[in-house]
C-alpha atoms as a PDB file:
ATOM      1  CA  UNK A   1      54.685  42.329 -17.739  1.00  0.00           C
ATOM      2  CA  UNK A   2      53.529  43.288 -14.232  1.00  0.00           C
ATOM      3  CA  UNK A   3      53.668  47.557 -13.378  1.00  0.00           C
ATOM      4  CA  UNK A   4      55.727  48.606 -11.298  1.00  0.00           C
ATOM      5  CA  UNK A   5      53.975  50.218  -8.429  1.00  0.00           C
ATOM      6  CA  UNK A   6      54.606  52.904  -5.840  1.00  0.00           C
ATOM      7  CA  UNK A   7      53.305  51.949  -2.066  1.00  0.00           C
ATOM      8  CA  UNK A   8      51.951  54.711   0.070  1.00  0.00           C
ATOM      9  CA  UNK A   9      51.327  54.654   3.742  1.00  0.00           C
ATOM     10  CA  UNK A  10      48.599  57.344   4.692  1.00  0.00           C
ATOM     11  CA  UNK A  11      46.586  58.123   8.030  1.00  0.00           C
ATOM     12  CA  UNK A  12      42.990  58.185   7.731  1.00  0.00           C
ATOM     13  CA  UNK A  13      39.908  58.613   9.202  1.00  0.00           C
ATOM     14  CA  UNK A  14      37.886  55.699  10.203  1.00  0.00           C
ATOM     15  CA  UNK A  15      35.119  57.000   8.062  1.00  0.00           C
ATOM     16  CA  UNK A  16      36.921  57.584   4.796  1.00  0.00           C
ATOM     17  CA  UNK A  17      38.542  54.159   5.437  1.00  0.00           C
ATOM     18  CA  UNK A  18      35.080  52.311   5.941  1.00  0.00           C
ATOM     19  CA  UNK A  19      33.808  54.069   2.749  1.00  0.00           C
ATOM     20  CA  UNK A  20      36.475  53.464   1.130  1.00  0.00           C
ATOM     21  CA  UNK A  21      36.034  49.761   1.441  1.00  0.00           C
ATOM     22  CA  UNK A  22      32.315  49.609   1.509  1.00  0.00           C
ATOM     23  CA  UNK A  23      32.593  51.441  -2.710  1.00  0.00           C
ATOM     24  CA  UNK A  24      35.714  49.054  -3.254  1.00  0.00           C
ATOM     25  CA  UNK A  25      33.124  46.141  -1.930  1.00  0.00           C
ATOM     26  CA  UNK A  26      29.779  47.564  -4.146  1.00  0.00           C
ATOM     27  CA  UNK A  27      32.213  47.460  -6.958  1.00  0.00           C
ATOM     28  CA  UNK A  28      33.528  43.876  -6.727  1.00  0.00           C
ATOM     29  CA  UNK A  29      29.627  43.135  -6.217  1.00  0.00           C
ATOM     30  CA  UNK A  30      28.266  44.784  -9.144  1.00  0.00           C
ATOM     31  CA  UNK A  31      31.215  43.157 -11.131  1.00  0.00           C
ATOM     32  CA  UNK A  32      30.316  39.461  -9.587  1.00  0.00           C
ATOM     33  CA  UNK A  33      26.361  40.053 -10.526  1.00  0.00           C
ATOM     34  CA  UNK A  34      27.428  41.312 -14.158  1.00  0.00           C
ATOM     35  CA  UNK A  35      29.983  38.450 -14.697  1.00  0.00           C
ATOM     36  CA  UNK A  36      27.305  36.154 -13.206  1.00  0.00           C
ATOM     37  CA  UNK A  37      24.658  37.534 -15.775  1.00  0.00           C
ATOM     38  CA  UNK A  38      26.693  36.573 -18.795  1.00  0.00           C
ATOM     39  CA  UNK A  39      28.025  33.416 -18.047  1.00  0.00           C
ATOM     40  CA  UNK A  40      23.672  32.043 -17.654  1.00  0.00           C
ATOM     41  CA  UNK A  41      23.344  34.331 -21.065  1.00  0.00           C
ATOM     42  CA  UNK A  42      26.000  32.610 -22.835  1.00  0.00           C
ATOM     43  CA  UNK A  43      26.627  29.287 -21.484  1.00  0.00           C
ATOM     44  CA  UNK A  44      23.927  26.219 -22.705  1.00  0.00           C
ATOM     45  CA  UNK A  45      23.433  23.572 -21.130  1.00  0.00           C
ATOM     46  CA  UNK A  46      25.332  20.752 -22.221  1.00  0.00           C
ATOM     47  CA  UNK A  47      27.392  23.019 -23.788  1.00  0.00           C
ATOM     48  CA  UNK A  48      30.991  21.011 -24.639  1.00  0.00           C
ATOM     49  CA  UNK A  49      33.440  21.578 -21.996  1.00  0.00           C
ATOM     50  CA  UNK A  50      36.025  23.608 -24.302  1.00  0.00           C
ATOM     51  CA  UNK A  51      33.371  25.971 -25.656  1.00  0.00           C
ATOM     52  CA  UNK A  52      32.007  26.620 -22.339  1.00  0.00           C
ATOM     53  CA  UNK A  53      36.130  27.033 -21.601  1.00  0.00           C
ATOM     54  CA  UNK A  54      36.304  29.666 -24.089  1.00  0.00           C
ATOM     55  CA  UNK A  55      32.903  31.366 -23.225  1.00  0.00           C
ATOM     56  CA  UNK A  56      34.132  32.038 -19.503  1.00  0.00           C
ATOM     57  CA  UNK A  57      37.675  33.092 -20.756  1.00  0.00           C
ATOM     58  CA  UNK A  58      35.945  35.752 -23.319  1.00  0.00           C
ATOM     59  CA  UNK A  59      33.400  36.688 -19.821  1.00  0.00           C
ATOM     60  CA  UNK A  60      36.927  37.388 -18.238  1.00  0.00           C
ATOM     61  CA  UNK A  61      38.886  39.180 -21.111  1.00  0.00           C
ATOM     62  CA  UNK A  62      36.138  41.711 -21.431  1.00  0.00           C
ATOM     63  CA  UNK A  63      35.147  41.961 -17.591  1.00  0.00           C
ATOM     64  CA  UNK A  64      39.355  43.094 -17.556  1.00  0.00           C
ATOM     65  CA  UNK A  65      38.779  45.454 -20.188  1.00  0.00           C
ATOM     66  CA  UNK A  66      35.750  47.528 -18.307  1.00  0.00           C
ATOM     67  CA  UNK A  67      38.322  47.353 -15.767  1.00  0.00           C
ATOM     68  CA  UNK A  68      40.808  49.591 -17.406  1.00  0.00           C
ATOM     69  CA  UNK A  69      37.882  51.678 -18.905  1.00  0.00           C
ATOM     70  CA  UNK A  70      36.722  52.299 -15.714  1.00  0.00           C
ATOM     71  CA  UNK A  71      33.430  50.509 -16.327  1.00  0.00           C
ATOM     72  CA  UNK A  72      34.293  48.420 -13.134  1.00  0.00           C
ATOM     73  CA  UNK A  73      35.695  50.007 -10.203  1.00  0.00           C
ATOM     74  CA  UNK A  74      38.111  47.322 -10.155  1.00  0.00           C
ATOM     75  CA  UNK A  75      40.722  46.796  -6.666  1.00  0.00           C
ATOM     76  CA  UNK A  76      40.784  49.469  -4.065  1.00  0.00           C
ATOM     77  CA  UNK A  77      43.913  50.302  -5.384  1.00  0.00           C
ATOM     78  CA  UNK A  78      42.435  50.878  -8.980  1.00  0.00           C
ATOM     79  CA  UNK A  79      40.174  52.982  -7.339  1.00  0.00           C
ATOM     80  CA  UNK A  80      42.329  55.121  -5.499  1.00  0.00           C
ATOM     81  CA  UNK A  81      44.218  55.427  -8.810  1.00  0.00           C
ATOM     82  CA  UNK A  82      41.658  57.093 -10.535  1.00  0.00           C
ATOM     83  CA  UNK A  83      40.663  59.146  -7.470  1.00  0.00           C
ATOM     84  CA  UNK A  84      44.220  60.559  -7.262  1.00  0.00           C
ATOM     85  CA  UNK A  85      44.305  61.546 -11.196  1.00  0.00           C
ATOM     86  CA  UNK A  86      40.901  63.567 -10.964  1.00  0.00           C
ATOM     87  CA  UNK A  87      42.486  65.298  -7.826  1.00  0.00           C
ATOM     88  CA  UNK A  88      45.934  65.776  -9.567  1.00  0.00           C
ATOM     89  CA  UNK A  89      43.430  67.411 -12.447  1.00  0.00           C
ATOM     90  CA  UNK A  90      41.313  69.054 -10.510  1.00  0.00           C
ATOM     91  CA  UNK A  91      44.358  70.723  -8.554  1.00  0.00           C
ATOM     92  CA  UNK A  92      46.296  71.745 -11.969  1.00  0.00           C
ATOM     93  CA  UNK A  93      49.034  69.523 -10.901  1.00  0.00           C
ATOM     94  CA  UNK A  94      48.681  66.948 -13.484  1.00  0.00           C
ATOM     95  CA  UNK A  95      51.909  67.878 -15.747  1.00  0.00           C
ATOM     96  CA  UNK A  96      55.275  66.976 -15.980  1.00  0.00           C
ATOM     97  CA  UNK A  97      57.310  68.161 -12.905  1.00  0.00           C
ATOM     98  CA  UNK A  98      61.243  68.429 -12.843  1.00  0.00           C
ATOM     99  CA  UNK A  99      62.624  66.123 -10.765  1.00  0.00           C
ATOM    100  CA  UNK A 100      64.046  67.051  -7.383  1.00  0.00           C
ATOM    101  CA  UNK A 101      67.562  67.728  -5.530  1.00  0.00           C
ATOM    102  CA  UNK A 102      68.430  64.155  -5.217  1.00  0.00           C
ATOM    103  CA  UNK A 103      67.552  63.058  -1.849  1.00  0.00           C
ATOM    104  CA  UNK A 104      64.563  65.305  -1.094  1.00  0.00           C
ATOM    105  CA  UNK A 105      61.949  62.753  -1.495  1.00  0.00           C
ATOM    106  CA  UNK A 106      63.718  60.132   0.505  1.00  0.00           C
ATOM    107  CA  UNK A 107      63.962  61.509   3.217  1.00  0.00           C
ATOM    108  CA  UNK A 108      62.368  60.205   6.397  1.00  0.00           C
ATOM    109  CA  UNK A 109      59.129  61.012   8.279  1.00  0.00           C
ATOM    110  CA  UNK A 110      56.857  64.048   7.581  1.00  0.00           C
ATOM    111  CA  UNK A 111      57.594  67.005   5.316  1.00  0.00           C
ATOM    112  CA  UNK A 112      59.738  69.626   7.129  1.00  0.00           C
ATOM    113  CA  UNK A 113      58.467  71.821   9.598  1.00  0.00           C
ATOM    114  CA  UNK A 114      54.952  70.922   9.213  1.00  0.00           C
ATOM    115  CA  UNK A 115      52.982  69.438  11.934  1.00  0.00           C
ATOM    116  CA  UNK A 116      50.924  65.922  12.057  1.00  0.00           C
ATOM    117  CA  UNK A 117      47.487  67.155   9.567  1.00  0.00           C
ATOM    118  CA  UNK A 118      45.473  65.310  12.704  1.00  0.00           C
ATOM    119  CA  UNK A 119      46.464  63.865  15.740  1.00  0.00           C
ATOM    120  CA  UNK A 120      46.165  59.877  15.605  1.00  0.00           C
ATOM    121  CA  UNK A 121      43.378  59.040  17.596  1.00  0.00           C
ATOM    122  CA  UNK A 122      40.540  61.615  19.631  1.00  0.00           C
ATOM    123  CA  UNK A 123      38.673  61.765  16.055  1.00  0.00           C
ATOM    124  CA  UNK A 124      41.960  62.424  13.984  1.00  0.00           C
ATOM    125  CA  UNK A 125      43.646  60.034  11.980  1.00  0.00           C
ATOM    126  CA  UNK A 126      43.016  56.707  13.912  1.00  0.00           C
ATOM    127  CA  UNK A 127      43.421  54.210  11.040  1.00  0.00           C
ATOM    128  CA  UNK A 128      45.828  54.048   7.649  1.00  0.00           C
ATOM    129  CA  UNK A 129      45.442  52.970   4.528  1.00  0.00           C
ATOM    130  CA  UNK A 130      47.920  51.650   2.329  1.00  0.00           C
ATOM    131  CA  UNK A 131      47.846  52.395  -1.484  1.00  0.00           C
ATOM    132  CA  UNK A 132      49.902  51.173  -4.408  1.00  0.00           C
ATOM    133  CA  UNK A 133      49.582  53.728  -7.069  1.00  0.00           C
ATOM    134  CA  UNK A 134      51.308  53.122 -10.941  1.00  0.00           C
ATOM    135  CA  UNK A 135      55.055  54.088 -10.503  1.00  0.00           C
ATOM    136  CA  UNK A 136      54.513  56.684 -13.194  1.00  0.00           C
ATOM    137  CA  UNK A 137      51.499  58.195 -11.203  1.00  0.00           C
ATOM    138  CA  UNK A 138      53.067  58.257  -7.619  1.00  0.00           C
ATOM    139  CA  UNK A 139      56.351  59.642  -8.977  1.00  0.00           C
ATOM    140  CA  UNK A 140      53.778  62.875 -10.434  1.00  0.00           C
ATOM    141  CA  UNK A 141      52.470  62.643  -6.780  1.00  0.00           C
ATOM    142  CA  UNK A 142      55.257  62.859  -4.806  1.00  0.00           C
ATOM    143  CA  UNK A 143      57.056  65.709  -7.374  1.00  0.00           C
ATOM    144  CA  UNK A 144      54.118  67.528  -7.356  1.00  0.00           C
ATOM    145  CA  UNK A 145      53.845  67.614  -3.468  1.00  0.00           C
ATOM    146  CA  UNK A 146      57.527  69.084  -3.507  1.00  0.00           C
ATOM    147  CA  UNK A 147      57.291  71.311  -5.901  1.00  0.00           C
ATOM    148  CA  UNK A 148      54.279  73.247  -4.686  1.00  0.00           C
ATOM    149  CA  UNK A 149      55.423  73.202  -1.297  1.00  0.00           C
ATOM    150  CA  UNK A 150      59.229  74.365  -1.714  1.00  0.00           C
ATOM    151  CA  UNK A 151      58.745  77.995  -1.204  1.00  0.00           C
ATOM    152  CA  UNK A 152      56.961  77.218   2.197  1.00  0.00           C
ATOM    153  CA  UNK A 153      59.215  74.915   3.816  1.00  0.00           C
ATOM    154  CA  UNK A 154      62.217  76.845   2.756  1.00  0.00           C
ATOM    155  CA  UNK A 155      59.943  79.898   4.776  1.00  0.00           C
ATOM    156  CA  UNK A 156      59.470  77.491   7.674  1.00  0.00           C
ATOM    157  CA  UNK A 157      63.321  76.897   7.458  1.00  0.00           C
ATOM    158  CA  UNK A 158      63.665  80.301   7.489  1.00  0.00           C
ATOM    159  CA  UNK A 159      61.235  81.174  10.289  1.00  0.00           C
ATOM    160  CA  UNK A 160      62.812  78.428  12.580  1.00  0.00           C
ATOM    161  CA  UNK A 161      66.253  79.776  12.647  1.00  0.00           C
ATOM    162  CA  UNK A 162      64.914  83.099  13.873  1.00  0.00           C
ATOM    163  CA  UNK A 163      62.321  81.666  16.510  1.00  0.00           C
ATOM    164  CA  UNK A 164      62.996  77.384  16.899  1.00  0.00           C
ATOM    165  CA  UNK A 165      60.366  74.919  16.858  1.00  0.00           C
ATOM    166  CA  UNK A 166      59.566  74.425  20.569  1.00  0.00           C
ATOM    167  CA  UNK A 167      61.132  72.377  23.111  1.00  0.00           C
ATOM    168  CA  UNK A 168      58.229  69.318  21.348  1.00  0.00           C
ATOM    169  CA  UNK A 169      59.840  69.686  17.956  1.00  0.00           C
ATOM    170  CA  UNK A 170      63.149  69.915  19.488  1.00  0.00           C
ATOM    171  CA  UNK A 171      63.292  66.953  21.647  1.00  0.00           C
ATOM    172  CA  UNK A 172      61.898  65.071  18.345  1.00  0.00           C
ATOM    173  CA  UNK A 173      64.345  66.261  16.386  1.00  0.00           C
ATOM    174  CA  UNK A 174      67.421  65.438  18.537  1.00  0.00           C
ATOM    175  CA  UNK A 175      66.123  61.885  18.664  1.00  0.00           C
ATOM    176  CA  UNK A 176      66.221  61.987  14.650  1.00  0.00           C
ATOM    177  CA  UNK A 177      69.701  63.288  14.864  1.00  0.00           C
ATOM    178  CA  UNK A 178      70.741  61.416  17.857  1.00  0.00           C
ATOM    179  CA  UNK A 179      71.766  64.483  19.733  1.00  0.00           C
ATOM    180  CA  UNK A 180      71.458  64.126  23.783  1.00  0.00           C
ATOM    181  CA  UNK A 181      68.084  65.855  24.743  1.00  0.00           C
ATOM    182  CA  UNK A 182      69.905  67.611  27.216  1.00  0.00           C
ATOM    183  CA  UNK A 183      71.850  69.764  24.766  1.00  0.00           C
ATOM    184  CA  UNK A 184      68.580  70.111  22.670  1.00  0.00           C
ATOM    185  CA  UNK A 185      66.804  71.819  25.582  1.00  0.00           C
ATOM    186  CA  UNK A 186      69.255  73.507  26.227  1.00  0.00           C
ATOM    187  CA  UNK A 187      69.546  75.053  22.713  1.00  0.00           C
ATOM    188  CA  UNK A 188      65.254  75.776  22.636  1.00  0.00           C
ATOM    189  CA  UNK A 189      65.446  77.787  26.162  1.00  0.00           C
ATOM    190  CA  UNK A 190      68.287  79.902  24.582  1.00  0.00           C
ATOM    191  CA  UNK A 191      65.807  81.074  22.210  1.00  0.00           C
ATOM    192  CA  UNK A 192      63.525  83.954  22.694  1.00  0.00           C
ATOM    193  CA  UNK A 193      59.957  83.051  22.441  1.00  0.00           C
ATOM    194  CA  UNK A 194      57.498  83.732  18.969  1.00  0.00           C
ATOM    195  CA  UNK A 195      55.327  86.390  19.631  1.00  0.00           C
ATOM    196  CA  UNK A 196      51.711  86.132  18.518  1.00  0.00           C
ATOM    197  CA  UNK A 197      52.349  87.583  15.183  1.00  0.00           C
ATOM    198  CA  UNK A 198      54.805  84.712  13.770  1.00  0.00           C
ATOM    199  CA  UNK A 199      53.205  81.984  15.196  1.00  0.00           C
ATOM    200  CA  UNK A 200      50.399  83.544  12.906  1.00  0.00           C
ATOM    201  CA  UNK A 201      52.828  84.002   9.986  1.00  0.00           C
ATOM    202  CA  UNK A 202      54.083  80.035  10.771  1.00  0.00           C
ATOM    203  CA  UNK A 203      50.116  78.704  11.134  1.00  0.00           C
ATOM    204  CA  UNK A 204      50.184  80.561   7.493  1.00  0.00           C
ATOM    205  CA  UNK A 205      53.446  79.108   5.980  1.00  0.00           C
ATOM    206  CA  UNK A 206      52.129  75.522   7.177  1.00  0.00           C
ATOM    207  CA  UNK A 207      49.098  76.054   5.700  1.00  0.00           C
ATOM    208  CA  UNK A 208      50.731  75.843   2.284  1.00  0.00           C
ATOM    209  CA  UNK A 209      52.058  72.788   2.562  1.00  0.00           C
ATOM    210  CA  UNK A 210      50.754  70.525   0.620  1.00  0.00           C
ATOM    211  CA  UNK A 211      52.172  66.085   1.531  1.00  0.00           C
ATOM    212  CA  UNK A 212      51.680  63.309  -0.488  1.00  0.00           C
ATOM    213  CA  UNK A 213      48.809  62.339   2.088  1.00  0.00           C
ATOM    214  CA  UNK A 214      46.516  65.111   1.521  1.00  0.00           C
ATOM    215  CA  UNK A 215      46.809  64.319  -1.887  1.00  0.00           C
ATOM    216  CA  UNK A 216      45.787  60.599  -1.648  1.00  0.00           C
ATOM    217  CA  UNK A 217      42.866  61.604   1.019  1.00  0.00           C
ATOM    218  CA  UNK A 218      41.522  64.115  -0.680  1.00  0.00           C
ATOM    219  CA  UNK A 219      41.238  61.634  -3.568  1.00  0.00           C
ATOM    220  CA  UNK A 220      39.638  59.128  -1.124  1.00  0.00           C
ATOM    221  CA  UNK A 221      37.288  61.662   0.089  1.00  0.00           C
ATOM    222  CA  UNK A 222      36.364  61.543  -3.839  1.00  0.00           C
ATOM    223  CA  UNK A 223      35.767  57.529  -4.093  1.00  0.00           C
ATOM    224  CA  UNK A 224      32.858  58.256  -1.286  1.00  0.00           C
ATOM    225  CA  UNK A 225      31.102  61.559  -3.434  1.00  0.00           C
ATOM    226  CA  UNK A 226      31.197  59.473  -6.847  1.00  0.00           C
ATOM    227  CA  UNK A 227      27.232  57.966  -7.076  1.00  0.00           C
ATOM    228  CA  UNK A 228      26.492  54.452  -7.172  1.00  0.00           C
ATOM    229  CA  UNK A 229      27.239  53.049 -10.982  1.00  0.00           C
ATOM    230  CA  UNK A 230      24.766  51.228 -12.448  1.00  0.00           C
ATOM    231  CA  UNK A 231      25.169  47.684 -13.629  1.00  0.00           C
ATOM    232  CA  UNK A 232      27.093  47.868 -17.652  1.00  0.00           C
ATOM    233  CA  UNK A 233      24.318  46.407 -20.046  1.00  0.00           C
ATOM    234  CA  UNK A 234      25.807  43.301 -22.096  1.00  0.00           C
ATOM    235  CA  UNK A 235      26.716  44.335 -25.434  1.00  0.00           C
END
């Protein structure tokens, strides 16, 4: 039976993207060489056609099975995987979360009341990278994500009933909602303006918040800080 997977659109940098690729690449390599290794071990010449079958199935069962061991870096998306577990660990996220209100995690767009991480493009986010994680493993992902952010976003929510978002935020927000931008200016100049001290206290609540994508990129950052493997000795 296939797994069911989650699919994750993130923005990334053109450098964690390229490396990325270029460890997902060495690891299909090493894999290749290893698989290529046993077959001129194992395989005779003149060999009968249905041993050799067998010999190159049994090559295939057990290059699978460093697959799942992690022997073999395996897809990009096996990769990324294991990337995202150690940063779940690392984090002390890796547990059972409860599950949230229903509709929370489907809703649209970016988390609410934070800002893009980067801008896309001028060295911020210019590419993305699309991951499919096991269900079981995004689901911990995106619950985690909510959970540790709640108490933020419900002080952003907070904080933007007192002061408003700006007329940027505003304007993007009507078009959500499909108010006129007319009334939405409207409602941003009737606000008084944030002093300095809770714009500081907003950069502060937004720092807390923690998306699904700075999960998954942190745990690419990790594929590129893991050292080159060396080549599984046949047993």
């Amino acid at each position: 039976m296939a797994m069911v997977r989650m699919k994750f659109h993130v923005a990334v940098t053109e450098e964690a993207l390229g490396g990325l690729n270029a460890h997902a690449k060495a690891e299909r390599d090493r894999e290749d060489a290893w698989i290529a290794e046993r077959r001129r071990e194992l395989l005779e010449p003149g060999m009968p056609r249905r041993a050799a079958a067998v010999v190159r199935r049994k090559i295939r069962v057990q290059a699978a099975q460093m697959r799942r061991n992690g022997e073999f870096g395996g897809t990009r998306d096996d990769i990324v995987t294991r990337a995202v577990r150690e940063e779940l660990q690392a984090r002390g996220l890796d547990r059972d979360w409860p599950e949230p209100p229903e509709g929370e995690l489907e809703a649209p767009g970016r988390r609410w009341g934070t800002p893009p991480s980067q801008p896309m493009g001028g060295g911020g986010y210019t590419h993305r990278l699309t991951v499919n994680l096991p269900h079981p493993l995004g689901d911990t992902v995106r619950r985690a994500a909510y959970w540790t952010s709640k108490d933020a976003v419900e002080a952003l929510q907070d904080w933007a009933d007192r002061w408003g978002d700006g007329i940027d935020v505003a304007l993007r927000e009507a078009e959500h909602d499909g108010i006129p931008a007319e009334l939405a200016l409207l409602s941003a100049a009737g606000r008084p303006s944030a002093p300095k001290s809770a714009l500081e206290i907003r950069d502060r609540l937004r720092q807390q918040i923690l998306t699904t994508g700075d999960l998954i990129r942190a745990a690419v950052s990790r594929t590129s800080r893991h050292g080159k493997p060396t080549l599984p000795s046949a047993p």
